[in-house]
Protein backbone atom coordinates (compact mmCIF):
# COMPACT_ATOMS: atom_id res chain seq x y z
CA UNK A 1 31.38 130.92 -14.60
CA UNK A 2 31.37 134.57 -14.44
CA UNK A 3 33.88 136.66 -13.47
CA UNK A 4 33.86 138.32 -10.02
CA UNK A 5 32.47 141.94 -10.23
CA UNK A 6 33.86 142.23 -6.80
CA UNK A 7 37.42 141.18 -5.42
CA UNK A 8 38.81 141.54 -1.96
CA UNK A 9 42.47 140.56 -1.45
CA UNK A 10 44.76 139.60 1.70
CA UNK A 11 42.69 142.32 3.46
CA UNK A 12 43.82 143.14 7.12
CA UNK A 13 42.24 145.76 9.21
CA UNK A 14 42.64 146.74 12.78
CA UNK A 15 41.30 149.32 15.52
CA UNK A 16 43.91 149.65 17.95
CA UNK A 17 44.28 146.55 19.73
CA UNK A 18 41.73 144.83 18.11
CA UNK A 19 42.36 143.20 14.87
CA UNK A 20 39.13 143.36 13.05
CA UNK A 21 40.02 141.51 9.50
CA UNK A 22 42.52 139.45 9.19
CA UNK A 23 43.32 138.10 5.92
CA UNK A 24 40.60 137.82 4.21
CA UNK A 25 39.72 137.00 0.33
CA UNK A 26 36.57 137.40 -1.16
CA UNK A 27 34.59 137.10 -4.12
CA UNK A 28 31.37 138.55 -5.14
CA UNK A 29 29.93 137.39 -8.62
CA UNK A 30 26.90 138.96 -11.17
CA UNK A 31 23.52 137.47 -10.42
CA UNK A 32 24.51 136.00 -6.85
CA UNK A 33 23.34 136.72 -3.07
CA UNK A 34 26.24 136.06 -0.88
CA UNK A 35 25.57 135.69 2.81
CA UNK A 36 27.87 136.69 4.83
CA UNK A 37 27.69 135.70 8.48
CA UNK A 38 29.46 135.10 11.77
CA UNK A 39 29.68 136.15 15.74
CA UNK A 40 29.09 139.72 16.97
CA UNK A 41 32.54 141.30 16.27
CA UNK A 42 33.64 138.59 13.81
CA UNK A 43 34.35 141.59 11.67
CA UNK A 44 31.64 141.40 8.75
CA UNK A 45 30.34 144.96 9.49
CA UNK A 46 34.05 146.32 8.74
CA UNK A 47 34.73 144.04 5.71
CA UNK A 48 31.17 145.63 4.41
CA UNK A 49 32.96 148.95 4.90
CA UNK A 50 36.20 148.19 3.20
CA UNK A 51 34.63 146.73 0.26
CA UNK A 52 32.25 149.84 -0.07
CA UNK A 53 35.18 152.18 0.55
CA UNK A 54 33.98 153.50 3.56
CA UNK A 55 36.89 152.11 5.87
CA UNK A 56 40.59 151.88 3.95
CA UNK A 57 42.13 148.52 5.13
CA UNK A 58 45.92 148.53 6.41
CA UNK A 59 46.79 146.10 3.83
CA UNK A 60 45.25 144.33 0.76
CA UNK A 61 43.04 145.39 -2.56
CA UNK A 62 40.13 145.95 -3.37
CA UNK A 63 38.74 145.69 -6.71
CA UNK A 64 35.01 146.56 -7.77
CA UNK A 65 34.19 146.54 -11.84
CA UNK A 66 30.46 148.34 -11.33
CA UNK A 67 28.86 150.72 -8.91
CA UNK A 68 28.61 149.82 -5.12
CA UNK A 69 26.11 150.61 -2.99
CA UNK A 70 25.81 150.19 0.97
CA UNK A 71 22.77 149.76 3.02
CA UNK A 72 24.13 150.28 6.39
CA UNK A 73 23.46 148.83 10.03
CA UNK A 74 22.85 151.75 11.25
CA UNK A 75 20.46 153.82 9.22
CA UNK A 76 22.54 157.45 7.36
CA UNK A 77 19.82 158.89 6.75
CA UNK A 78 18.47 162.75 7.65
CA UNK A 79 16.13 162.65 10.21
CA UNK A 80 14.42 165.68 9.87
CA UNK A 81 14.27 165.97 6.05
CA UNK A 82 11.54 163.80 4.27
CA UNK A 83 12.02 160.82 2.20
CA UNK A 84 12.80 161.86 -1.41
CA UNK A 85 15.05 164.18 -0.08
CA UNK A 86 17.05 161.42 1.68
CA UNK A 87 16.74 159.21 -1.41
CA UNK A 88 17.66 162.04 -3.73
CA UNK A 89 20.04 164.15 -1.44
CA UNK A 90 22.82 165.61 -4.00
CA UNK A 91 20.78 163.97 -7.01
CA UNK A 92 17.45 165.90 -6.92
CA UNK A 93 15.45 166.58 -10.58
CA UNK A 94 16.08 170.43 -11.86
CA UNK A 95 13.89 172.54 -13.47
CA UNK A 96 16.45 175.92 -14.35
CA UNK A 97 18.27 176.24 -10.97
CA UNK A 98 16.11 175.28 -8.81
CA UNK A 99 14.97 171.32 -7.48
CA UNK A 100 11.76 170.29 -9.32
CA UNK A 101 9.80 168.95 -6.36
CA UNK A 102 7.23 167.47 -8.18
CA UNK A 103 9.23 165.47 -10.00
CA UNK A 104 11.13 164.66 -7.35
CA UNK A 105 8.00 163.14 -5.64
CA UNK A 106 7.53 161.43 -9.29
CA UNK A 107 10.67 159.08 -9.10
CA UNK A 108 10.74 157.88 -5.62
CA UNK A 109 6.97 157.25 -5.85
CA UNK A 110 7.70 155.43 -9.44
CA UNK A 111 11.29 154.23 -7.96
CA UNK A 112 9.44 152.54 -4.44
CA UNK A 113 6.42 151.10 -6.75
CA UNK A 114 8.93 149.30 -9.39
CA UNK A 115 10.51 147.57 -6.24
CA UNK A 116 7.80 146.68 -3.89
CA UNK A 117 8.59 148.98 -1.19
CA UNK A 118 5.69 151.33 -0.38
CA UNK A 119 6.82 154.70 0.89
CA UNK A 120 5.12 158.19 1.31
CA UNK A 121 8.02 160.39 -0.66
CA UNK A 122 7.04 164.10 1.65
CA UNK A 123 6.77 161.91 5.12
CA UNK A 124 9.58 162.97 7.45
CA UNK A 125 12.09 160.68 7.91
CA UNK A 126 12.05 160.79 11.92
CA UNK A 127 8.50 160.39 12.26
CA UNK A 128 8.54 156.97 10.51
CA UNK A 129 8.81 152.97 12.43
CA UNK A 130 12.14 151.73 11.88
CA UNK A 131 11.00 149.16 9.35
CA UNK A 132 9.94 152.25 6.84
CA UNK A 133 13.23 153.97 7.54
CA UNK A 134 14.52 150.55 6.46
CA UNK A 135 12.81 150.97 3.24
CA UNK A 136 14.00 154.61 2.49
CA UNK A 137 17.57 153.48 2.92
CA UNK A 138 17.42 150.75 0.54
CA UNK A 139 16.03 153.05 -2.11
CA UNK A 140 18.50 155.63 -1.62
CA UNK A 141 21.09 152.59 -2.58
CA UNK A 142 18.36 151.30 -5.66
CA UNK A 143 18.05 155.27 -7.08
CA UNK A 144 21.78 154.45 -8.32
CA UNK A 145 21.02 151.19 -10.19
CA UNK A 146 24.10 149.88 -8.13
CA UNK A 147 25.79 146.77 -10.13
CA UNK A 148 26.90 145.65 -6.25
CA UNK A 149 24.50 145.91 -3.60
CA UNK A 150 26.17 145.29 -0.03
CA UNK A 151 23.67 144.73 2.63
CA UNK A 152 24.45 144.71 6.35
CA UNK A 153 21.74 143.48 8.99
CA UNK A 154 18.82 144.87 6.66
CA UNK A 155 16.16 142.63 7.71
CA UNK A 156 17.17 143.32 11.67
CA UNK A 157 14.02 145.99 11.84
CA UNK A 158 11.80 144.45 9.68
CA UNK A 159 8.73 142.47 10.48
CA UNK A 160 7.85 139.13 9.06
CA UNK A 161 5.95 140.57 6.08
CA UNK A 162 8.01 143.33 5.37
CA UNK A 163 11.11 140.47 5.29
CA UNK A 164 9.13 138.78 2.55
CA UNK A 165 8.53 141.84 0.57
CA UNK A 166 12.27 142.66 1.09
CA UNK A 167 13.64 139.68 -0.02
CA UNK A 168 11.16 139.82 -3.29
CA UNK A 169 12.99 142.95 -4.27
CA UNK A 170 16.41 141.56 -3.36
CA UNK A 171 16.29 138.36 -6.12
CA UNK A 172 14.64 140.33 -8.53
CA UNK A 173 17.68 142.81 -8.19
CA UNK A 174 20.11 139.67 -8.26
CA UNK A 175 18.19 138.30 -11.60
CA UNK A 176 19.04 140.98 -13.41
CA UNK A 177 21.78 140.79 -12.86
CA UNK A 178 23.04 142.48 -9.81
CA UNK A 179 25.89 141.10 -7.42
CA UNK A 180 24.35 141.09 -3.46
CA UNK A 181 26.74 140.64 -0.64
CA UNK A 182 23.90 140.19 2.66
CA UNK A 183 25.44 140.41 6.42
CA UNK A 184 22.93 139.09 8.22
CA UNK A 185 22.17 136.77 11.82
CA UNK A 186 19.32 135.15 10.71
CA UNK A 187 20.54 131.73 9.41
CA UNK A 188 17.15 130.57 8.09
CA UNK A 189 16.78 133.90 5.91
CA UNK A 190 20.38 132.27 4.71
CA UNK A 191 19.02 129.43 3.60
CA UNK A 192 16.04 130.65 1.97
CA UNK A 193 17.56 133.19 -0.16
CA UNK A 194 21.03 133.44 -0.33
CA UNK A 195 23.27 131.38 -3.26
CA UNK A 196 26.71 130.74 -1.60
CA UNK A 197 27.81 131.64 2.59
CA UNK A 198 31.02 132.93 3.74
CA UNK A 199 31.52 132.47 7.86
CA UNK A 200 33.71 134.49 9.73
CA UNK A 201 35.03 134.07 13.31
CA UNK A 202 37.18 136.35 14.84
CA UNK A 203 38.47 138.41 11.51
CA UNK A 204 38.99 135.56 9.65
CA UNK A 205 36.91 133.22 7.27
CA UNK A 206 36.74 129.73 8.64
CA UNK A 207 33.95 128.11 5.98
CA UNK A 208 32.75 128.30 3.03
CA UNK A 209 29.47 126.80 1.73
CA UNK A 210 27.40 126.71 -1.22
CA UNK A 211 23.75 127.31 0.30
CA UNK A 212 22.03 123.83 -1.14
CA UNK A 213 24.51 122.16 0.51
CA UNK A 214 24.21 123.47 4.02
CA UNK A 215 21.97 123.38 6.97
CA UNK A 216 21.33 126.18 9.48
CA UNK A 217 23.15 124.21 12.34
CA UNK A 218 26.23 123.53 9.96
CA UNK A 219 26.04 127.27 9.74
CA UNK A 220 26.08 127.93 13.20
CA UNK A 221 28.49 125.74 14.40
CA UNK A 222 31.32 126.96 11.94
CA UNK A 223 29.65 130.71 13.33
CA UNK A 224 30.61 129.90 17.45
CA UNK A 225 33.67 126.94 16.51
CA UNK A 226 31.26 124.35 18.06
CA UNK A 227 27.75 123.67 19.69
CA UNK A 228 25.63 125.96 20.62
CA UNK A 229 24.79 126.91 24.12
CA UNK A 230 21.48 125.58 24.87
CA UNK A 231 18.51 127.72 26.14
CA UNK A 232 17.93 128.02 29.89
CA UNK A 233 15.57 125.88 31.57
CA UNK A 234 12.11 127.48 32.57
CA UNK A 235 11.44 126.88 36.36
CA UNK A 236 8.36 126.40 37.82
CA UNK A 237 6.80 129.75 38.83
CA UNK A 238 4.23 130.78 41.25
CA UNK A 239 2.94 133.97 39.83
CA UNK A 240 1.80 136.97 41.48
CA UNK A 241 0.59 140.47 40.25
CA UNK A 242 3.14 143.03 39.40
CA UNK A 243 2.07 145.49 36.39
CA UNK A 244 -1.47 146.14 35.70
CA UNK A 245 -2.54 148.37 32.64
CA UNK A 246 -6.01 149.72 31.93
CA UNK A 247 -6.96 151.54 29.32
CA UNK A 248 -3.74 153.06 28.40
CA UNK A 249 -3.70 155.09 24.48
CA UNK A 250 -0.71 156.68 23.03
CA UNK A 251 0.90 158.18 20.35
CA UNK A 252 -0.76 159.80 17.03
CA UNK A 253 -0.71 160.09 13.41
CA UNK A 254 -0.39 156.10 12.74
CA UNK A 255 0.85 153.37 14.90
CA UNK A 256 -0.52 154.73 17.78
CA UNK A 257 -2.10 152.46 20.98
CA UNK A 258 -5.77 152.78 20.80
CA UNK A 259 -6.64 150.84 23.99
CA UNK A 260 -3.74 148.62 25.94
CA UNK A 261 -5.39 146.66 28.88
CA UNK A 262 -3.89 143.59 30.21
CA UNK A 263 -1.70 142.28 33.21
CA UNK A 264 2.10 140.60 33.19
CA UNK A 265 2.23 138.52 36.64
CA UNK A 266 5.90 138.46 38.60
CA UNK A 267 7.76 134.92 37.25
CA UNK A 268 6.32 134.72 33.50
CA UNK A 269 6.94 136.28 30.72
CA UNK A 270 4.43 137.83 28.13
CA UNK A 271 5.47 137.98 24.68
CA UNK A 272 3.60 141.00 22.53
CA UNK A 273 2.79 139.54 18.73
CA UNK A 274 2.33 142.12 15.97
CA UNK A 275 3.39 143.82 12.59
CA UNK A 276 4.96 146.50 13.36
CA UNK A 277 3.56 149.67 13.59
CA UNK A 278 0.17 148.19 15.27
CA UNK A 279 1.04 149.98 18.92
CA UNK A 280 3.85 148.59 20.03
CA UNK A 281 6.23 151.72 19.59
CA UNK A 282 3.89 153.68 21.63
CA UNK A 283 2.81 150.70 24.41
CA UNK A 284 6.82 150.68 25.35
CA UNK A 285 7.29 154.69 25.49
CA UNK A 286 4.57 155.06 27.03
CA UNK A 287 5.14 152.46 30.27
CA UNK A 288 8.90 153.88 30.17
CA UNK A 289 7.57 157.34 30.51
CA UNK A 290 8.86 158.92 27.14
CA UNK A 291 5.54 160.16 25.94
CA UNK A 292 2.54 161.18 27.38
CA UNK A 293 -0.59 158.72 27.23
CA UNK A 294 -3.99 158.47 29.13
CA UNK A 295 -4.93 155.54 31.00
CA UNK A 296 -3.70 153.89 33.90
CA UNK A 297 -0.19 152.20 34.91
CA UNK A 298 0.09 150.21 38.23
CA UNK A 299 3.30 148.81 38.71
CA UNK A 300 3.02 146.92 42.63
CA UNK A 301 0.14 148.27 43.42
CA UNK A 302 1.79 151.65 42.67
CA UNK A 303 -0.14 153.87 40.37
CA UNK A 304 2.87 155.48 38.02
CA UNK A 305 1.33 158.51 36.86
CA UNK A 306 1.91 160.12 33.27
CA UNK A 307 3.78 163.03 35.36
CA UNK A 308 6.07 160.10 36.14
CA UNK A 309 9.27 160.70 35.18
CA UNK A 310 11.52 157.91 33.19
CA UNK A 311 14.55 157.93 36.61
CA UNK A 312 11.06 158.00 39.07
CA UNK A 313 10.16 154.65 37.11
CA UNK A 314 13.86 153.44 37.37
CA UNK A 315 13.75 153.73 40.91
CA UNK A 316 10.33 151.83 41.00
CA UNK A 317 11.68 148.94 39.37
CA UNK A 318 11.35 149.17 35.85
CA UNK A 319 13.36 148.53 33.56
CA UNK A 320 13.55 148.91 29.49
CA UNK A 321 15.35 147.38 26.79
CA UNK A 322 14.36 150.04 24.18
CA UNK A 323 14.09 149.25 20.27
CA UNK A 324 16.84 151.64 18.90
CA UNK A 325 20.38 150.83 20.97
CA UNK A 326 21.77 154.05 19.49
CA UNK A 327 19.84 156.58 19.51
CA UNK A 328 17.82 155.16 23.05
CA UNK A 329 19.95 153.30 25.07
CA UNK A 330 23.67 154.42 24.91
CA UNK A 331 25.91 157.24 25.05
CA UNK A 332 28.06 156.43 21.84
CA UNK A 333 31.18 158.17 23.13
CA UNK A 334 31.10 156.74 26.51
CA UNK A 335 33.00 153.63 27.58
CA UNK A 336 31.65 150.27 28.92
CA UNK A 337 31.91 151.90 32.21
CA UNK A 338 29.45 154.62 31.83
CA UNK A 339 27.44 153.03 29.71
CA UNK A 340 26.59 150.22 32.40
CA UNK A 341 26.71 152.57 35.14
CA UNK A 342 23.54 154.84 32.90
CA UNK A 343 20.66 154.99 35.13
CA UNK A 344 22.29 152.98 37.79
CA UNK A 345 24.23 155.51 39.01
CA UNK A 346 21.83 157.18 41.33
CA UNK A 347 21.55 154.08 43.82
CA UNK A 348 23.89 151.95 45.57
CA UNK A 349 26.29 150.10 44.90
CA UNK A 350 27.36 152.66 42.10
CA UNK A 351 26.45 155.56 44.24
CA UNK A 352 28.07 156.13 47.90
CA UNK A 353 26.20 158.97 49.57
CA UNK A 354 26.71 161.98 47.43
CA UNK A 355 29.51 160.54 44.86
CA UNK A 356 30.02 157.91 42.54
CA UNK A 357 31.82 154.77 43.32
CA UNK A 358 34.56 154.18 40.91
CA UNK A 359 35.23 150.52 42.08
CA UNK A 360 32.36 149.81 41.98
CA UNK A 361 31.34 151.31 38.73
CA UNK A 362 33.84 148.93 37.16
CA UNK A 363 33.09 145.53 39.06
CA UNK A 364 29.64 146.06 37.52
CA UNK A 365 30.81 146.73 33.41
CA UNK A 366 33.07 143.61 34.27
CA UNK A 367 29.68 141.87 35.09
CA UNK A 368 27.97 142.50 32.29
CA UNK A 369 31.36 142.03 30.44
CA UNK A 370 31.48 138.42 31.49
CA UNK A 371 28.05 137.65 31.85
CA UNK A 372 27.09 138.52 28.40
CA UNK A 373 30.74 138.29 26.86
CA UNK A 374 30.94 141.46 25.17
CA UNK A 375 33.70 141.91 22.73
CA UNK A 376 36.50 143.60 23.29
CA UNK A 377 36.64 142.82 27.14
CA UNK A 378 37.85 145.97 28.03
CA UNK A 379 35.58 147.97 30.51
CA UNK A 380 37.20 151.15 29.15
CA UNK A 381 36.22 150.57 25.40
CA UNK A 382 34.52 153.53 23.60
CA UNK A 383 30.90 151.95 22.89
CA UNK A 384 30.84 153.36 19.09
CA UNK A 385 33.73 150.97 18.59
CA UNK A 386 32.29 148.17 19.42
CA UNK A 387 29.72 146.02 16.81
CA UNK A 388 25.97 146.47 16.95
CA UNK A 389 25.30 143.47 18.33
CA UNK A 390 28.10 143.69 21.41
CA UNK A 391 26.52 147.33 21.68
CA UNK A 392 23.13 145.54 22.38
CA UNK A 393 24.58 143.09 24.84
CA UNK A 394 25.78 146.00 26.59
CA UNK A 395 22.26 147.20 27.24
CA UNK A 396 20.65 144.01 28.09
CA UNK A 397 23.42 143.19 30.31
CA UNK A 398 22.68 146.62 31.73
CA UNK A 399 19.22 146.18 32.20
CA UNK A 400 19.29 142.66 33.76
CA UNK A 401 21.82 143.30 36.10
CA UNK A 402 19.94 145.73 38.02
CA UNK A 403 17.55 143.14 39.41
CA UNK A 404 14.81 145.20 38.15
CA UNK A 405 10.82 144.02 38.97
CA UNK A 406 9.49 144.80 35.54
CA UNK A 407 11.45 144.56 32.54
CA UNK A 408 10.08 145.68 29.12
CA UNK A 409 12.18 144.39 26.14
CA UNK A 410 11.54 145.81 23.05
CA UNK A 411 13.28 143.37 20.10
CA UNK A 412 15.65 141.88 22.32
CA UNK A 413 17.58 140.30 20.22
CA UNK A 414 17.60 142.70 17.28
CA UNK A 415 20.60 142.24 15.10
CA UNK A 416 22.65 140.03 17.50
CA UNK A 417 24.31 136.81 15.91
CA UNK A 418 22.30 132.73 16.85
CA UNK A 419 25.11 132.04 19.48
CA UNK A 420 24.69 135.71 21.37
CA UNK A 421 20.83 135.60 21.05
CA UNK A 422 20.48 132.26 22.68
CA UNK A 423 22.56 133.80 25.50
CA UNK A 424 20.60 137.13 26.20
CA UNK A 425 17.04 134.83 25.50
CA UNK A 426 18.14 132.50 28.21
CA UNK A 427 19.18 135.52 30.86
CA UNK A 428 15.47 136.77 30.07
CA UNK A 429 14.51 133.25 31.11
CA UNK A 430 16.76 133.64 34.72
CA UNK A 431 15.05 136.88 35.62
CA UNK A 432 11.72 135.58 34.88
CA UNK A 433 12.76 132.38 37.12
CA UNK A 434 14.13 134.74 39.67
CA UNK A 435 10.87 136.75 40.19
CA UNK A 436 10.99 139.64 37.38
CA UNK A 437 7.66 140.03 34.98
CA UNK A 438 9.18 140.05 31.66
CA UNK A 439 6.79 142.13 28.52
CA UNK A 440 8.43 140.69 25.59
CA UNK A 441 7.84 143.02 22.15
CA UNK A 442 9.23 141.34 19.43
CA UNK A 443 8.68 140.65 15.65
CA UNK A 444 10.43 137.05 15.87
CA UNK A 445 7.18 134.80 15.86
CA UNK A 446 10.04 132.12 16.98
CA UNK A 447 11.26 133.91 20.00
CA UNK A 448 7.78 134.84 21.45
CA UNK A 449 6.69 131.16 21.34
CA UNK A 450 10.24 130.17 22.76
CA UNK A 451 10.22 132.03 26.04
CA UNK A 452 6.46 133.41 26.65
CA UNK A 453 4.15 131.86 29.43
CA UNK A 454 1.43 133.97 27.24
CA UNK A 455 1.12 135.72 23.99
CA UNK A 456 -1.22 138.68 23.58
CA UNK A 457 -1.59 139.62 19.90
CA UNK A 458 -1.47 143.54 18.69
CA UNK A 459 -3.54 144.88 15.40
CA UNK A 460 -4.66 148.41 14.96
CA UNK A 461 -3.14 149.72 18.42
CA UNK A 462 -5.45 146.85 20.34
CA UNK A 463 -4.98 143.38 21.90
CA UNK A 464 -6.67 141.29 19.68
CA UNK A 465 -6.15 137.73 21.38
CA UNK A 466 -4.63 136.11 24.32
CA UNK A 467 -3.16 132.36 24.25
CA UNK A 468 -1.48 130.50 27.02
CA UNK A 469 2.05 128.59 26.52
CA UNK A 470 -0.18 125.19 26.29
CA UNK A 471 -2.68 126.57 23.39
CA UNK A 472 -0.66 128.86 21.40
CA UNK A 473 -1.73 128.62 17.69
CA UNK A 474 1.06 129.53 15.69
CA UNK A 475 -1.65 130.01 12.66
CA UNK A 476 -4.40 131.68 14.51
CA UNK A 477 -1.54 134.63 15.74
CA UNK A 478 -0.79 134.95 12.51
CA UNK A 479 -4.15 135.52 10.92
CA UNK A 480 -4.82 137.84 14.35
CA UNK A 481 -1.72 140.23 13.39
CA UNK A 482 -3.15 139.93 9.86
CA UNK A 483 -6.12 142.00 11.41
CA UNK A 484 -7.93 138.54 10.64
CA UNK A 485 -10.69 137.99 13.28
């Protein structure tokens, strides 16, 4: 057997109260993917970080023979500069003193071609989906020929094609060699690809497996120390009108909606089916107010006009669980508190005439604290402390709690562990049973067909095809987001 190109040692870590890592070993040979996995907060994210050098653990060693490279969570990448400048950024081509652009250009074009991952090198880094950003981050990482490539949730924004283009370039990379450490939530993706698993609960590792002798509920069990919660039940439902859409366009230069018409009745839920970048970006800015569109939005008989501002379509009922947590949804140096209290805070029972009520403020982070369990359970927690996926419960919880009409949820369940998932899935289930119309946007083929009444399919910025719950063909979808007819 070969010998470990990574070694981690009796490593402990902890942020303030919380211990994060607690004595954990771990071995990372040539030529293997590793998967590590666990809850939200089980500390994976942070042992990532150790092991790349990026977080210095309070005790333990760390020992790496080759070079390391990180693909983080959370993209690092410069927004406003294009991609090979992100991918070359303190390694650009010279020609004299100065950066040879074309060349430049040359080796990301050549670099993304040898690897399967198709990128436009002078495209501007904040004007691309999150999947593409996806891409640009992993070839930052691949333009060092890393010997150890540490992956955390890199599938999380990636649709179902791009996963299978990812995952070419990931065993390639492993069988030549390469050692791959993958952090990831999506069991099956575990089981297709990965060689060995390492499960973590609570700082510590609590299994081991080798993958061929392992099941995805094996996995999960070891994951949440027992059974997993089982999906709410879906109550029968009298639906009534609630949003109506004609007509609506938005957004330009690629991925824009060309022509969104269609209806999502009070009690059901209407899952959106599509490869990214087909219209769904814009379809959810648009209805939230973020961008300007043409067309027409009638939420309740309600007409909410483009001059309709984002609070003006709080206060109407709607409600949106946006596709970016960060950078749409939280304040990062906020606690709990505020962040629960964000967009609330305008109405009762936050607000009390002209001021904010404290109490009240709190009883309603404890909510969402319980209700979703959100690790740490401390209302006063700073949000950028907290793991991505207890960040996202945060804003679901958020969202749901505000017994909203219309709720639009945009991935959901993006980069959230099996046990957590199945938790926010079934409240999405409760507020459909309770009355709200639920648009469900997601690039889990599994989670539309788990919780939506009916399935409208996106290609090319249109709706393409329409299925109810009883007649959903799980091929025909597929050969519709395909831009099959």
């Amino acid at each position: 057997m070969s010998e470990p190109v990574l070694s981690l040692r009796g490593i402990r870590k902890r942020f303030g109260t919380v211990q994060a890592v607690d004595g954990v070993d771990l071995d990372l040979n040539p030529g293997e993917i590793h998967a590590l996995v666990g809850e939200n907060g089980a500390g994976k994210s942070t042992l990532a970080a150790i092991a790349f050098g990026t977080v210095i653990p309070d005790e333990g060693t760390v020992e790496a023979k080759v070079v390391v490279g990180l693909v983080h969570q959370h993209f690092q990448l410069v927004d406003r500069l294009n991609v090979w400048e992100n991918v070359l950024l303190g390694r650009e081509p010279k020609h004299g003193w100065r950066i040879d652009r074309a060349a430049a250009r040359e080796r990301v074009r050549g670099l993304a071609a040898d690897h399967g991952l198709e990128v436009d090198p002078d495209a501007v880094v904040e004007t691309l989906p999150i999947g593409v950003q996806q891409r640009v981050e992993l070839l930052r990482e691949l333009e060092r020929s890393p010997g150890i490539l540490l992956l955390d949730e890199p599938t999380a924004a990636l649709a179902p094609t791009e996963i299978a283009s990812f995952f070419r370039t990931i065993t390639a990379l492993a069988k030549s060699g390469a050692a791959v450490l993958i952090v990831t939530h999506k069991l099956q993706e575990v089981i297709d690809y990965s060689t060995r698993v390492t499960v973590m609960r609570s700082g510590r590792i609590v299994a081991r497996y080798e993958t061929n002798a392992t099941s995805t509920d094996e996995i999960a069990r070891a994951m949440v120390g027992g059974e997993l919660p089982p999906l709410a039940e879906r109550a029968a439902t009298t639906p009534a009108p609630r949003l109506s859409v004609r007509g609506l366009a938005a957004g330009s230069g690629g991925g824009e909606l060309v022509d969104g018409t269609f209806e999502v009745r009070a009690g059901e839920i209407v899952g959106v089916a599509g490869v990214e970048g087909n219209g769904q970006s814009a379809l959810a800015d648009a209805l939230a107010g973020v961008i300007s569109y043409t067309g027409t939005i009638e939420l309740d008989g309600v007409v909410l006009a483009p001059s309709f501002t984002p609070a003006e379509r709080l206060v109407s009922g709607l409600r949106v669980i946006p596709q970016d947590r960060r950078s749409e949804a939280l304040v990062l140096s906020w606690s709990i508190v505020e962040n629960v209290a964000l967009g609330r805070h305008q109405t009762a029972p936050l607000r009390r005439g002209s001021i904010l009520d404290p109490a009240a403020e709190l009883a309603a982070a404890k909510e969402v604290i319980e209700r979703f369990d959100v690790r740490p359970a401390n209302p006063q927690a700073i949000v950028d402390a907290l793991s991505g996926g207890n960040q996202q419960k945060i804003v679901v919880g958020r969202t749901l709690s505000a017994q909203p009409k219309l709720i639009v949820a945009y991935q959901p369940t993006r980069g959230i562990d099996v046990g957590a998932a199945t938790l926010v899935q079934s409240r999405l289930i409760e507020a459909r049973n309770a009355g709200a119309a639920v648009l469900l946007i997601s690039f889990e083929l599994d989670e539309i067909f788990a919780l939506a009444d009916r399935v409208l399919v996106m290609s090319g910025g249109r709706f393409v095809g329409a299925f109810d719950r009883a007649n959903v063909d799980r091929g025909r979808v597929g050969t519709l987001m395909a831009g099959g007819h």
